[in-house]
PDB file of N, CA and C in Angstrom:
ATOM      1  N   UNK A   1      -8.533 119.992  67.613  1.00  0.00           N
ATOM      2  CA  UNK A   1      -7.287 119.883  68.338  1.00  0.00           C
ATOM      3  C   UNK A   1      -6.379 121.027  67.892  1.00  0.00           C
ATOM      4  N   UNK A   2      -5.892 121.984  69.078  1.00  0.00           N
ATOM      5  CA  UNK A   2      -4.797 122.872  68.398  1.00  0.00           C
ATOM      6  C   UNK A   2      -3.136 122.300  68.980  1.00  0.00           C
ATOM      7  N   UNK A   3      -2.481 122.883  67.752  1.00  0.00           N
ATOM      8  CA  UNK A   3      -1.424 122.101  67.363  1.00  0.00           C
ATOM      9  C   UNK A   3      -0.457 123.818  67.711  1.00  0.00           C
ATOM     10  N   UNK A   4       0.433 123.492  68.641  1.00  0.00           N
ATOM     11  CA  UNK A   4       2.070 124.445  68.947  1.00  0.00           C
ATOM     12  C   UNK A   4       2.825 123.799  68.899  1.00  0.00           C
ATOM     13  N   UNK A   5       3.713 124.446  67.846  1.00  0.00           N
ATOM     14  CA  UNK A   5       4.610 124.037  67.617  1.00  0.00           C
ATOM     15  C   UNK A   5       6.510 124.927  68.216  1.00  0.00           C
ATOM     16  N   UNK A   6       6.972 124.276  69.273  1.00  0.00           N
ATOM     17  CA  UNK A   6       7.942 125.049  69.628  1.00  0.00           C
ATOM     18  C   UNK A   6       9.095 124.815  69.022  1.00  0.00           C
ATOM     19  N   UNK A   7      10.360 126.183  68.530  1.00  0.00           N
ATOM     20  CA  UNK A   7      11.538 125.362  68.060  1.00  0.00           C
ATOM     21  C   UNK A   7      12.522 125.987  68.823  1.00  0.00           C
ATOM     22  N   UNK A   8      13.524 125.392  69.311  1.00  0.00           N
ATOM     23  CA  UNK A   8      14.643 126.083  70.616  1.00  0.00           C
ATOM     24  C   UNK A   8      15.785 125.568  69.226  1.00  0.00           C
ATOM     25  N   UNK A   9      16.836 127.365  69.383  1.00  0.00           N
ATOM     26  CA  UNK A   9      17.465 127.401  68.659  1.00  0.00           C
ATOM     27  C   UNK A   9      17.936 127.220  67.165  1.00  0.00           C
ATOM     28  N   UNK A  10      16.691 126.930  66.569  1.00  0.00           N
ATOM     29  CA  UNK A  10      17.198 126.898  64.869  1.00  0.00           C
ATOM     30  C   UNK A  10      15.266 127.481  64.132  1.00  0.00           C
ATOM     31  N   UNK A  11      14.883 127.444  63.431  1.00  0.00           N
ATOM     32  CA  UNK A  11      13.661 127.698  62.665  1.00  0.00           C
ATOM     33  C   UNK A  11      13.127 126.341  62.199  1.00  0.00           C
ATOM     34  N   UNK A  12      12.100 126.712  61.936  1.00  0.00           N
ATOM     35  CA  UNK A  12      11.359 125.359  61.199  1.00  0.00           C
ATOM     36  C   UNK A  12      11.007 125.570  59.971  1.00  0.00           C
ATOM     37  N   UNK A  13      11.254 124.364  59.126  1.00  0.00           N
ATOM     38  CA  UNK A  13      10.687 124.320  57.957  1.00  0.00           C
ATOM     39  C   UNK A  13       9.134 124.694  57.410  1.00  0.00           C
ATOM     40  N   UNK A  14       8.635 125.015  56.153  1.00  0.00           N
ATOM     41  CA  UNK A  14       7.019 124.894  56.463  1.00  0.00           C
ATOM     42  C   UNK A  14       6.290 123.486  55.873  1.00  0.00           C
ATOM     43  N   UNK A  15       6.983 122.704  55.123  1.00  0.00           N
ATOM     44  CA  UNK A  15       7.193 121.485  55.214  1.00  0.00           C
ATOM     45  C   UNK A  15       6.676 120.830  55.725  1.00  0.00           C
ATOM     46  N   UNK A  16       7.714 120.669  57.076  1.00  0.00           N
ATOM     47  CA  UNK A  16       7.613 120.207  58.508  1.00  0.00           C
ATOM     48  C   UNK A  16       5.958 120.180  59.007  1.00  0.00           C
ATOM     49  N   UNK A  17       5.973 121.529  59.113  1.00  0.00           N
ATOM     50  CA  UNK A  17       4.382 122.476  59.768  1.00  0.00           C
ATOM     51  C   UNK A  17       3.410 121.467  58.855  1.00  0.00           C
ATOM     52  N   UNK A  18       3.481 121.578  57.448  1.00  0.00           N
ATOM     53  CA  UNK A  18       2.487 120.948  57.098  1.00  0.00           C
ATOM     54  C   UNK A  18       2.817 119.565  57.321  1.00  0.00           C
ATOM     55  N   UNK A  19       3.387 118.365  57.536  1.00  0.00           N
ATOM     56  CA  UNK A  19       3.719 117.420  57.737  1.00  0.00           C
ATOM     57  C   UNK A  19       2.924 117.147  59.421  1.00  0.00           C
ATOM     58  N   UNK A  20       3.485 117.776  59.972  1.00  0.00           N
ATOM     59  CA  UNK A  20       2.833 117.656  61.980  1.00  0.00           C
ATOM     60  C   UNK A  20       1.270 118.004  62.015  1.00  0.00           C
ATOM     61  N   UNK A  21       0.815 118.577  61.001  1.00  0.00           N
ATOM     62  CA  UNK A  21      -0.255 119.211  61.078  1.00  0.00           C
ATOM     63  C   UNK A  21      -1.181 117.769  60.184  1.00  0.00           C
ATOM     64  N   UNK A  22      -0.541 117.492  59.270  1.00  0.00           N
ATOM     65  CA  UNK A  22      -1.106 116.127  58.861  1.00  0.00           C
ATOM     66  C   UNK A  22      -1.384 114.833  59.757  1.00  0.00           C
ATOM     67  N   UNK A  23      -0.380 114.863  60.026  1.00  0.00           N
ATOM     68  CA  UNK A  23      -0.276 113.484  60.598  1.00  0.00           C
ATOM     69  C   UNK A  23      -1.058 113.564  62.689  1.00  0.00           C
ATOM     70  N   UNK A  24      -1.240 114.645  63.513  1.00  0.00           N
ATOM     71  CA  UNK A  24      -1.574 114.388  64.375  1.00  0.00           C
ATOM     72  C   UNK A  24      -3.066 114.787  64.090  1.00  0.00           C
ATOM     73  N   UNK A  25      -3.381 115.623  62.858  1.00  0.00           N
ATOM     74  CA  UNK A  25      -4.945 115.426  62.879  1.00  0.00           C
ATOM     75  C   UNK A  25      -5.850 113.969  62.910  1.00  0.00           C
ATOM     76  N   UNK A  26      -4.757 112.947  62.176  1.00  0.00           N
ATOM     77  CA  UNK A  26      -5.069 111.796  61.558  1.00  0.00           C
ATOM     78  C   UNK A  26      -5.433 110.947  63.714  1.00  0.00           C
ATOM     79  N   UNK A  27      -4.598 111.852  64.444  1.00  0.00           N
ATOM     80  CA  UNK A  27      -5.515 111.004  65.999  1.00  0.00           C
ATOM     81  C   UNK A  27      -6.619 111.434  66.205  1.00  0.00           C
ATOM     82  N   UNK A  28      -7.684 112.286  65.623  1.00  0.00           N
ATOM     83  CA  UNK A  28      -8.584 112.544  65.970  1.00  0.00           C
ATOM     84  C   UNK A  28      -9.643 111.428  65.894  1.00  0.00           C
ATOM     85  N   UNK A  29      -8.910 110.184  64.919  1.00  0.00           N
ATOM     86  CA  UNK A  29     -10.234 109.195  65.029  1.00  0.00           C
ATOM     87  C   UNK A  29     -10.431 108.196  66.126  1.00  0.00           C
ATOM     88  N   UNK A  30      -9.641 108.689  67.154  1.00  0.00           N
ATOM     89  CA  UNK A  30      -9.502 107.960  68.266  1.00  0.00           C
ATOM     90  C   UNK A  30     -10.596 108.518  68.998  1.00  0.00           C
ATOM     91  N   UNK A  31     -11.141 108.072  70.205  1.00  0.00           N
ATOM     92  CA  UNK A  31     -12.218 109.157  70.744  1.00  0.00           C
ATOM     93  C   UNK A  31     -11.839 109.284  72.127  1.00  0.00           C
ATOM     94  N   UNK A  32     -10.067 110.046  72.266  1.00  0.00           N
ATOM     95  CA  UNK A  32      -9.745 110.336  73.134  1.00  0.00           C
ATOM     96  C   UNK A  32      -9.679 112.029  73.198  1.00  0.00           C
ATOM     97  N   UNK A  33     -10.261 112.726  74.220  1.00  0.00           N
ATOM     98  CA  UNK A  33     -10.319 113.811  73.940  1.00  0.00           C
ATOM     99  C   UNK A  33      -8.537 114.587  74.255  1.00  0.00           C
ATOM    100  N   UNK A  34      -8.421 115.584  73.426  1.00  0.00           N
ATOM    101  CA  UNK A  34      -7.019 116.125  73.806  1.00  0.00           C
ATOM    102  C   UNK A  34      -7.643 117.306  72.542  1.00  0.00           C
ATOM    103  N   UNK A  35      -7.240 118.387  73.438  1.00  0.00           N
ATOM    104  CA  UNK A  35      -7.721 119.698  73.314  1.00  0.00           C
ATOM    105  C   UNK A  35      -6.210 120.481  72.784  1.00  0.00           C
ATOM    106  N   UNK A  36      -5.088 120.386  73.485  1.00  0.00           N
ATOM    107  CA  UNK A  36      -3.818 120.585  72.781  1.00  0.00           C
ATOM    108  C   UNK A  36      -2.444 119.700  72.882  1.00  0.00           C
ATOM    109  N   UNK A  37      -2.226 120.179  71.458  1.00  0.00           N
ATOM    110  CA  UNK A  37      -0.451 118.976  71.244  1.00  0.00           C
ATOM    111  C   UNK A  37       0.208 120.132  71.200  1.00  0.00           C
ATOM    112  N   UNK A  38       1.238 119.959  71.926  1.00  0.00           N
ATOM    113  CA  UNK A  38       2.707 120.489  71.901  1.00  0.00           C
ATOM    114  C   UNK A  38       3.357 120.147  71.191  1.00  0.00           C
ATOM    115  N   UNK A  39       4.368 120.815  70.580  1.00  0.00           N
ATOM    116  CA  UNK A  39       5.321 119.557  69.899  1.00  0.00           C
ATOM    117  C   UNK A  39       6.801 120.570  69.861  1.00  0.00           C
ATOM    118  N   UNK A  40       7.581 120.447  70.465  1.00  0.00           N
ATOM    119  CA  UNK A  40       8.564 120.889  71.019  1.00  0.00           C
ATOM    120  C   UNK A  40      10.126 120.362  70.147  1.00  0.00           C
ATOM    121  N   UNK A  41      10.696 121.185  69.745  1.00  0.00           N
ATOM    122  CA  UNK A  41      12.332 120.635  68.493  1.00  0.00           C
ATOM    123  C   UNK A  41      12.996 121.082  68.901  1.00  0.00           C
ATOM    124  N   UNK A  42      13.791 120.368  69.668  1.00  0.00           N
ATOM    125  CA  UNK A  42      15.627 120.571  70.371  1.00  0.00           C
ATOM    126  C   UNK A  42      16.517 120.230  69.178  1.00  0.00           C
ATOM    127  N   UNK A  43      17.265 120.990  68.438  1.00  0.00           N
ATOM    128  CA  UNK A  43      18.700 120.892  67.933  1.00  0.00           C
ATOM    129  C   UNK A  43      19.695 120.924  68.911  1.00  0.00           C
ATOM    130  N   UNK A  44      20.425 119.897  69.056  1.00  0.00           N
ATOM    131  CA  UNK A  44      21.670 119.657  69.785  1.00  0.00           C
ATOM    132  C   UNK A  44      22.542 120.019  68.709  1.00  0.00           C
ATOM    133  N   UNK A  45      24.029 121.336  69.488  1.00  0.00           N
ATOM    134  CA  UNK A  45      24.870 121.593  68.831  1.00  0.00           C
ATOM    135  C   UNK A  45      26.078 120.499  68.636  1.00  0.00           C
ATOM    136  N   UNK A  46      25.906 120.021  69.488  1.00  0.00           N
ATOM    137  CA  UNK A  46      27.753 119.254  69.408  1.00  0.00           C
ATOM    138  C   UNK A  46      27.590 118.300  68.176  1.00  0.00           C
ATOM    139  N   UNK A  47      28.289 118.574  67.936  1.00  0.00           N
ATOM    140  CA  UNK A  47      28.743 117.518  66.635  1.00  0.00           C
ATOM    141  C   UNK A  47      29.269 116.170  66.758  1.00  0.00           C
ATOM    142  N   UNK A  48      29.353 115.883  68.145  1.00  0.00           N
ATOM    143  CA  UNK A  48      29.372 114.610  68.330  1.00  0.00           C
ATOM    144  C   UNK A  48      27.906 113.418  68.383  1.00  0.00           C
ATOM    145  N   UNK A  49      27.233 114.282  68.677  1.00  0.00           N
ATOM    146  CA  UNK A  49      25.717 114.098  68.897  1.00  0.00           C
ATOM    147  C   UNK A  49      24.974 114.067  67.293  1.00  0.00           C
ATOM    148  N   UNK A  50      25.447 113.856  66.332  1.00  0.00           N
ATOM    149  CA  UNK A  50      24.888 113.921  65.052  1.00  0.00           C
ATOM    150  C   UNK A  50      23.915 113.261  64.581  1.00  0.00           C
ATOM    151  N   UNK A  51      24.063 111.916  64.918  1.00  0.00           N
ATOM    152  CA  UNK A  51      23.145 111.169  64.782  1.00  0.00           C
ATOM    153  C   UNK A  51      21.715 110.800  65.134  1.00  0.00           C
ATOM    154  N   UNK A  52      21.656 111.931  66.621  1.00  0.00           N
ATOM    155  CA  UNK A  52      20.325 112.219  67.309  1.00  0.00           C
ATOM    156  C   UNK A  52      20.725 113.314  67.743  1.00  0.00           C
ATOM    157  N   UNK A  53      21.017 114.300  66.747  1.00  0.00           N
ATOM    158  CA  UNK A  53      20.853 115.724  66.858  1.00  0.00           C
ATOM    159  C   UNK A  53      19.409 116.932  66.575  1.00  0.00           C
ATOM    160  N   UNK A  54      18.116 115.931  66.319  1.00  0.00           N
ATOM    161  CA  UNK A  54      17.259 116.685  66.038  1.00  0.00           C
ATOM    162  C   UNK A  54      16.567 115.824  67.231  1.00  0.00           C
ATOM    163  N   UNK A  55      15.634 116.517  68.523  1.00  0.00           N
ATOM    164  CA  UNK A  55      14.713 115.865  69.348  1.00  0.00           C
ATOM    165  C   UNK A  55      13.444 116.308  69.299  1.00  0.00           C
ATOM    166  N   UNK A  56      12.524 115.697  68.935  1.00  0.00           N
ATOM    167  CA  UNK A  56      11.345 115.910  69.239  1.00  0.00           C
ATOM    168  C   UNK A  56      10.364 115.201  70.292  1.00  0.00           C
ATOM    169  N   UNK A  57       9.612 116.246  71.006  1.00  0.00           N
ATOM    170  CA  UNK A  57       8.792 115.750  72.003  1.00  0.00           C
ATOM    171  C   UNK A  57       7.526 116.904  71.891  1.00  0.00           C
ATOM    172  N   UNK A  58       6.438 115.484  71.891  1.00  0.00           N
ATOM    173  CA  UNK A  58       4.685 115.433  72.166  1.00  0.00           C
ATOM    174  C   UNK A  58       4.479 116.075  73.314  1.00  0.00           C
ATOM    175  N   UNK A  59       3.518 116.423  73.798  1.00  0.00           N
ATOM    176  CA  UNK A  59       3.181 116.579  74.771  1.00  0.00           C
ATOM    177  C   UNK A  59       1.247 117.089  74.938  1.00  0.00           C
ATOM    178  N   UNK A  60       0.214 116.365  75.433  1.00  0.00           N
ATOM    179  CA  UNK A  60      -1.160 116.681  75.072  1.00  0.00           C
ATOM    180  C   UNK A  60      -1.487 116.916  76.393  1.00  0.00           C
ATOM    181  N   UNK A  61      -2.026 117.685  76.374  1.00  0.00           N
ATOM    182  CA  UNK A  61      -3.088 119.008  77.190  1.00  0.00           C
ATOM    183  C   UNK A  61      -4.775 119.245  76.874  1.00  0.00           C
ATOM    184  N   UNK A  62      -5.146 119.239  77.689  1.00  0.00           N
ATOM    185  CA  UNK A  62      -6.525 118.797  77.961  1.00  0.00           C
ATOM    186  C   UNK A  62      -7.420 118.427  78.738  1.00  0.00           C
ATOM    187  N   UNK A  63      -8.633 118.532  78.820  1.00  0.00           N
ATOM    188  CA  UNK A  63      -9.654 117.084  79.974  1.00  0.00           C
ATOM    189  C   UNK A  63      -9.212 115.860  79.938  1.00  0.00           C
ATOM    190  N   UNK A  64      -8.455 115.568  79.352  1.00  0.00           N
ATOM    191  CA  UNK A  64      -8.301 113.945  78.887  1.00  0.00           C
ATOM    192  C   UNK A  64      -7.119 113.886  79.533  1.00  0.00           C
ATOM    193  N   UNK A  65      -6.343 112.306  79.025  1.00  0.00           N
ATOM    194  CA  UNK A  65      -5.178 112.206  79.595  1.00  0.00           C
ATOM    195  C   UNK A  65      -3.941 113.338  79.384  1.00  0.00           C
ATOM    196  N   UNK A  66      -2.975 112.660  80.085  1.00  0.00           N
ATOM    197  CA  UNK A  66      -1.095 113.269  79.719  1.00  0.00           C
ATOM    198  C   UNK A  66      -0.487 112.417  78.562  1.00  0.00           C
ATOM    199  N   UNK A  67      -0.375 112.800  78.003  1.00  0.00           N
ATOM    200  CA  UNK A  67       0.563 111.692  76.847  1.00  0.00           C
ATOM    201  C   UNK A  67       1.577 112.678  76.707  1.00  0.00           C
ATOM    202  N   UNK A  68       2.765 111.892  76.492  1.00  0.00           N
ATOM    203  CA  UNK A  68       4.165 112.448  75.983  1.00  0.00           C
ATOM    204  C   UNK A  68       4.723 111.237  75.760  1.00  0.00           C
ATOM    205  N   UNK A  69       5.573 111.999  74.205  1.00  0.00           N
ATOM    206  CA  UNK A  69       6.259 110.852  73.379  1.00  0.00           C
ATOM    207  C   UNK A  69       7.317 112.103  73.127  1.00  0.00           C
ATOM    208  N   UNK A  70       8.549 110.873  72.825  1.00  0.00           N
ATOM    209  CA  UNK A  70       9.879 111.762  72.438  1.00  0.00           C
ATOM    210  C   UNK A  70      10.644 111.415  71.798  1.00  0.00           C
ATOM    211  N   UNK A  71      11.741 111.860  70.723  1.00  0.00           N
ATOM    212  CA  UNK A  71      12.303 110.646  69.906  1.00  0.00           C
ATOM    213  C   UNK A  71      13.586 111.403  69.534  1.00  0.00           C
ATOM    214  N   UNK A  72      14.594 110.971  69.487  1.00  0.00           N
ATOM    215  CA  UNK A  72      15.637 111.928  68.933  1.00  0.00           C
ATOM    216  C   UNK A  72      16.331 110.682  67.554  1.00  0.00           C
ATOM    217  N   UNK A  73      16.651 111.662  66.168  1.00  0.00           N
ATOM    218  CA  UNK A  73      16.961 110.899  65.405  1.00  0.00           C
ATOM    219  C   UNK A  73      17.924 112.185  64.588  1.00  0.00           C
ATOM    220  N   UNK A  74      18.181 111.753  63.265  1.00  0.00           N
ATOM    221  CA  UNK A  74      18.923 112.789  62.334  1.00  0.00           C
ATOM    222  C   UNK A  74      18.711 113.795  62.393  1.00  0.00           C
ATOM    223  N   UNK A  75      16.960 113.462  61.642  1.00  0.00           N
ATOM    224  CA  UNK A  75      16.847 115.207  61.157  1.00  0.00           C
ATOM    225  C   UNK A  75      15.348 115.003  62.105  1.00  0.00           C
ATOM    226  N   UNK A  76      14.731 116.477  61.764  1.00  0.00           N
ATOM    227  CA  UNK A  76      13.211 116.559  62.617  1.00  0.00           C
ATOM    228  C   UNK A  76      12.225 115.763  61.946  1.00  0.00           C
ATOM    229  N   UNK A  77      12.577 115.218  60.768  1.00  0.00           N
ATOM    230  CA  UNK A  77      11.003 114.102  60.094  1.00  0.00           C
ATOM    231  C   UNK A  77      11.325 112.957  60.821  1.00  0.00           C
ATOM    232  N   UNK A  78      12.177 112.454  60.740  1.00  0.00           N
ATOM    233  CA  UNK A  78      12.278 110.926  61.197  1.00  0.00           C
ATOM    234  C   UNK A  78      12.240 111.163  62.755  1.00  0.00           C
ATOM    235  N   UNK A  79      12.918 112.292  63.239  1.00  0.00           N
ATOM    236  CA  UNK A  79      12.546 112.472  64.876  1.00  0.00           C
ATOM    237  C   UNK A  79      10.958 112.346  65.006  1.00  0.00           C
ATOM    238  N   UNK A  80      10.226 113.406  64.389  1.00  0.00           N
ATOM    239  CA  UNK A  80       8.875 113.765  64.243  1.00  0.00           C
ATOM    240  C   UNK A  80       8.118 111.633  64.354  1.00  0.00           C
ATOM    241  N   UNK A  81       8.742 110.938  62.941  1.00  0.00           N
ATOM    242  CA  UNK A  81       7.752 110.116  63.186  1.00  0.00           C
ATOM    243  C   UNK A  81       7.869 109.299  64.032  1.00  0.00           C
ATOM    244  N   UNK A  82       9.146 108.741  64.642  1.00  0.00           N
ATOM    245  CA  UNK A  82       9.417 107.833  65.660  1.00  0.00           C
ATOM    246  C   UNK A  82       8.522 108.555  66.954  1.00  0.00           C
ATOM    247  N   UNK A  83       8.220 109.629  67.173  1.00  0.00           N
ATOM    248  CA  UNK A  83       7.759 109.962  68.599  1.00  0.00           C
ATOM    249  C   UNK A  83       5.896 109.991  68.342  1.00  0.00           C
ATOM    250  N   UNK A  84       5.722 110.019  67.193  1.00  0.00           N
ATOM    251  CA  UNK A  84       4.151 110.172  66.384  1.00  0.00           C
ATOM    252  C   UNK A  84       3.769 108.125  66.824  1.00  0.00           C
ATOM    253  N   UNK A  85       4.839 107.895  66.285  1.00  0.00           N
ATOM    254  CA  UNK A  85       4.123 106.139  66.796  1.00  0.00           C
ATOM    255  C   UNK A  85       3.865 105.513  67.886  1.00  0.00           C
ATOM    256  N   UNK A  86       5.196 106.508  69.079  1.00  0.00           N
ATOM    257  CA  UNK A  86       4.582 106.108  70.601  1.00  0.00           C
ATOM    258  C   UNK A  86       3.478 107.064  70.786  1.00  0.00           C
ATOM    259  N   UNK A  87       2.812 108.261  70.393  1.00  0.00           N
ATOM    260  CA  UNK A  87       2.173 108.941  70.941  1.00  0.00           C
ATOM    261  C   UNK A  87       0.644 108.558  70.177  1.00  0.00           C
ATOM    262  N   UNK A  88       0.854 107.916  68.719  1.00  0.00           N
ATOM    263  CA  UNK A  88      -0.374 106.885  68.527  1.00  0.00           C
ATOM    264  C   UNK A  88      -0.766 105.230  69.488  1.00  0.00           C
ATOM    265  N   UNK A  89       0.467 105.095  69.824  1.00  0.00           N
ATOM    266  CA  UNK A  89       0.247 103.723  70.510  1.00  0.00           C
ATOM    267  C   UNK A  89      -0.162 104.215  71.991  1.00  0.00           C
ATOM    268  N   UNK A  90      -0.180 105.168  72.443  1.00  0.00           N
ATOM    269  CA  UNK A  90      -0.799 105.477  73.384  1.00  0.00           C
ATOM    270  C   UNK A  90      -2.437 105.742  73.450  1.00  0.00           C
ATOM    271  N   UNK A  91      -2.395 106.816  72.386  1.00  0.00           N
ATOM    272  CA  UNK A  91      -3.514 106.930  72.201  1.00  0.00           C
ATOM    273  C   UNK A  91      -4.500 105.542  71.951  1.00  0.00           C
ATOM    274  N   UNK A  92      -4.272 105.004  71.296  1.00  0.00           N
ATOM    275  CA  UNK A  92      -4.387 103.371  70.934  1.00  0.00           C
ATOM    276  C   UNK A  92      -4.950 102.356  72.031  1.00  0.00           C
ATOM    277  N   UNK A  93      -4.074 102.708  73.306  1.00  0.00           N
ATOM    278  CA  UNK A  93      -4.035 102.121  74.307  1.00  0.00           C
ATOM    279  C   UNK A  93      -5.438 102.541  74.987  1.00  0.00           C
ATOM    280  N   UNK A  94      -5.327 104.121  75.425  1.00  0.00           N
ATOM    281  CA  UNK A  94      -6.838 104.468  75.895  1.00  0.00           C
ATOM    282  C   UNK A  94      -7.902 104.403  75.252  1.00  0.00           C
ATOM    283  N   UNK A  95      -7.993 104.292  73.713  1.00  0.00           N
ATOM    284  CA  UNK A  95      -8.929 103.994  73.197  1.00  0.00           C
ATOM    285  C   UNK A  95      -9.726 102.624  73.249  1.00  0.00           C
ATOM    286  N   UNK A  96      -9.005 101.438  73.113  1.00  0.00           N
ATOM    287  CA  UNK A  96      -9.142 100.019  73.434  1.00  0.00           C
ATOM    288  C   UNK A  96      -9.475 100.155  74.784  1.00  0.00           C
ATOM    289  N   UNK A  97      -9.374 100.329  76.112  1.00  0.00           N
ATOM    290  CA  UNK A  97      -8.998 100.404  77.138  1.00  0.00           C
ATOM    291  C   UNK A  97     -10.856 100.796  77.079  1.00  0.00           C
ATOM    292  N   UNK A  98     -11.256 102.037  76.733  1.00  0.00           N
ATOM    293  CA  UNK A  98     -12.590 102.678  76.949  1.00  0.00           C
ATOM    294  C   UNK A  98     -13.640 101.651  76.309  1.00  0.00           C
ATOM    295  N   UNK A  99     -13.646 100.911  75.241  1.00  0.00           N
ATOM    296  CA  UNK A  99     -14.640 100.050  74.699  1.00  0.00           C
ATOM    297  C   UNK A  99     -15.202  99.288  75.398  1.00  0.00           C
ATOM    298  N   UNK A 100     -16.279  99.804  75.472  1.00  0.00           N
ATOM    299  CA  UNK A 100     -17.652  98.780  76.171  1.00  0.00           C
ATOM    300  C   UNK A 100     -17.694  97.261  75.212  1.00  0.00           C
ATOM    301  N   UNK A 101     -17.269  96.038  76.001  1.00  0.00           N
ATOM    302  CA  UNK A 101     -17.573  95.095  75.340  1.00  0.00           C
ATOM    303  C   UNK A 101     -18.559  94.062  75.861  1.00  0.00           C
ATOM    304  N   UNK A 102     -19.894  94.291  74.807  1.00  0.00           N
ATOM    305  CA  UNK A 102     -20.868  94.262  75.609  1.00  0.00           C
ATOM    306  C   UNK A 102     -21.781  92.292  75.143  1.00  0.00           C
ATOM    307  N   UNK A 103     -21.347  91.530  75.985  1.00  0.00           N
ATOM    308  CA  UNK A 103     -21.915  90.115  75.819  1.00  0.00           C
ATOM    309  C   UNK A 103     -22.766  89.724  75.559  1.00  0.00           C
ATOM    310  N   UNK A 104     -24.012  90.667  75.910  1.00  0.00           N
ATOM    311  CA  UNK A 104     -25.474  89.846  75.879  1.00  0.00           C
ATOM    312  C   UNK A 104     -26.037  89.360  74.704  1.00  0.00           C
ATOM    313  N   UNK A 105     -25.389  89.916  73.508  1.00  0.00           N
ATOM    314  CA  UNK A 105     -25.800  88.994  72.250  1.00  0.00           C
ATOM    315  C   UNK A 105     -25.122  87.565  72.051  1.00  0.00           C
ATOM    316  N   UNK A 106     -24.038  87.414  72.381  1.00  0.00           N
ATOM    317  CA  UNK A 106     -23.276  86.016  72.719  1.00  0.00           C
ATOM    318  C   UNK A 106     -24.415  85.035  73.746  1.00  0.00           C
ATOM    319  N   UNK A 107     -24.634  85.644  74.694  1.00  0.00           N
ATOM    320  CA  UNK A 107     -25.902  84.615  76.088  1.00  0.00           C
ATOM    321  C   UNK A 107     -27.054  84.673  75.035  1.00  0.00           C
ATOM    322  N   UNK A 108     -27.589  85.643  74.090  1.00  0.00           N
ATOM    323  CA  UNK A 108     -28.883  85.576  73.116  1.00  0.00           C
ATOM    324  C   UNK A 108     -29.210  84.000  72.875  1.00  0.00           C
ATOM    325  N   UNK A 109     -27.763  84.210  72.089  1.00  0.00           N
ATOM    326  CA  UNK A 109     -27.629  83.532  70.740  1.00  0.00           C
ATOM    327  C   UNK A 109     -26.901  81.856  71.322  1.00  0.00           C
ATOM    328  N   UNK A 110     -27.017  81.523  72.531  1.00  0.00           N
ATOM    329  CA  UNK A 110     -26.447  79.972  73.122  1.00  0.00           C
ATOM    330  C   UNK A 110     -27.864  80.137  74.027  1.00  0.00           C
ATOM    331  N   UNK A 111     -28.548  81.048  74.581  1.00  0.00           N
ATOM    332  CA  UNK A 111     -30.117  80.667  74.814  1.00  0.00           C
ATOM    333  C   UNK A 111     -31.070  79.995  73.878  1.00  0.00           C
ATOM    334  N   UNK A 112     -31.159  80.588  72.792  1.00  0.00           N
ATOM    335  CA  UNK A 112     -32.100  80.165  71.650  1.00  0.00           C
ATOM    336  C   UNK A 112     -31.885  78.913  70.761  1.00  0.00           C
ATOM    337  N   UNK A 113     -30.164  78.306  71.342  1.00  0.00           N
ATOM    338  CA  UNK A 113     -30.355  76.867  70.915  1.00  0.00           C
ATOM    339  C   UNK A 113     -30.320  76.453  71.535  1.00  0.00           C
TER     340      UNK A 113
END
């Protein structure tokens, strides 16, 4: 999975980089294919806006589905993980969703008694 990372108007930490780079490798054990994550950091200037002045938004590219998650909070970690949990619970979703759940050992096993 390759990982871009965009930042509009301020720089990024390397921190950060290693932090995003941790944590969306950790969807690869899903067996949804997604070939690229976006991950996009809006700083809002106004100072009234402080409290969800850092926004982050997902965005996956690929054969596979569209997922986008978005989260605005303080700073870019806590933005980062609030939008990482809808964009795992998605993933989550198509993964469950694809599982073959397959009965015939259940009919086996009420045949043979």
């Amino acid at each position: 999975m390759k990982i871009v990372i965009h930042a509009r108007s301020e720089g990024i930490a390397e921190d950060f980089k290693v932090i995003v780079h941790e944590k969306l490798s950790t969807m690869e054990r899903f067996s949804v294919l997604i070939e690229r994550v976006e991950v996009e950091i809006i700083h809002e200037q106004n100072p009234r806006q402080s409290k969800k002045s850092h926004k982050v938004i997902l965005t996956s590219h690929g054969s596979g589905p569209l997922l986008r998650a978005e989260a605005a909070e303080f700073n870019d970690v806590a933005a980062f993980d609030d939008a990482i949990k809808s964009f795992e619970l998605q993933i989550r979703k198509i993964h469950e969703r694809s599982k073959d759940y397959d009965r015939d050992t259940l009919r086996k096993f009420k045949s043979n008694l």
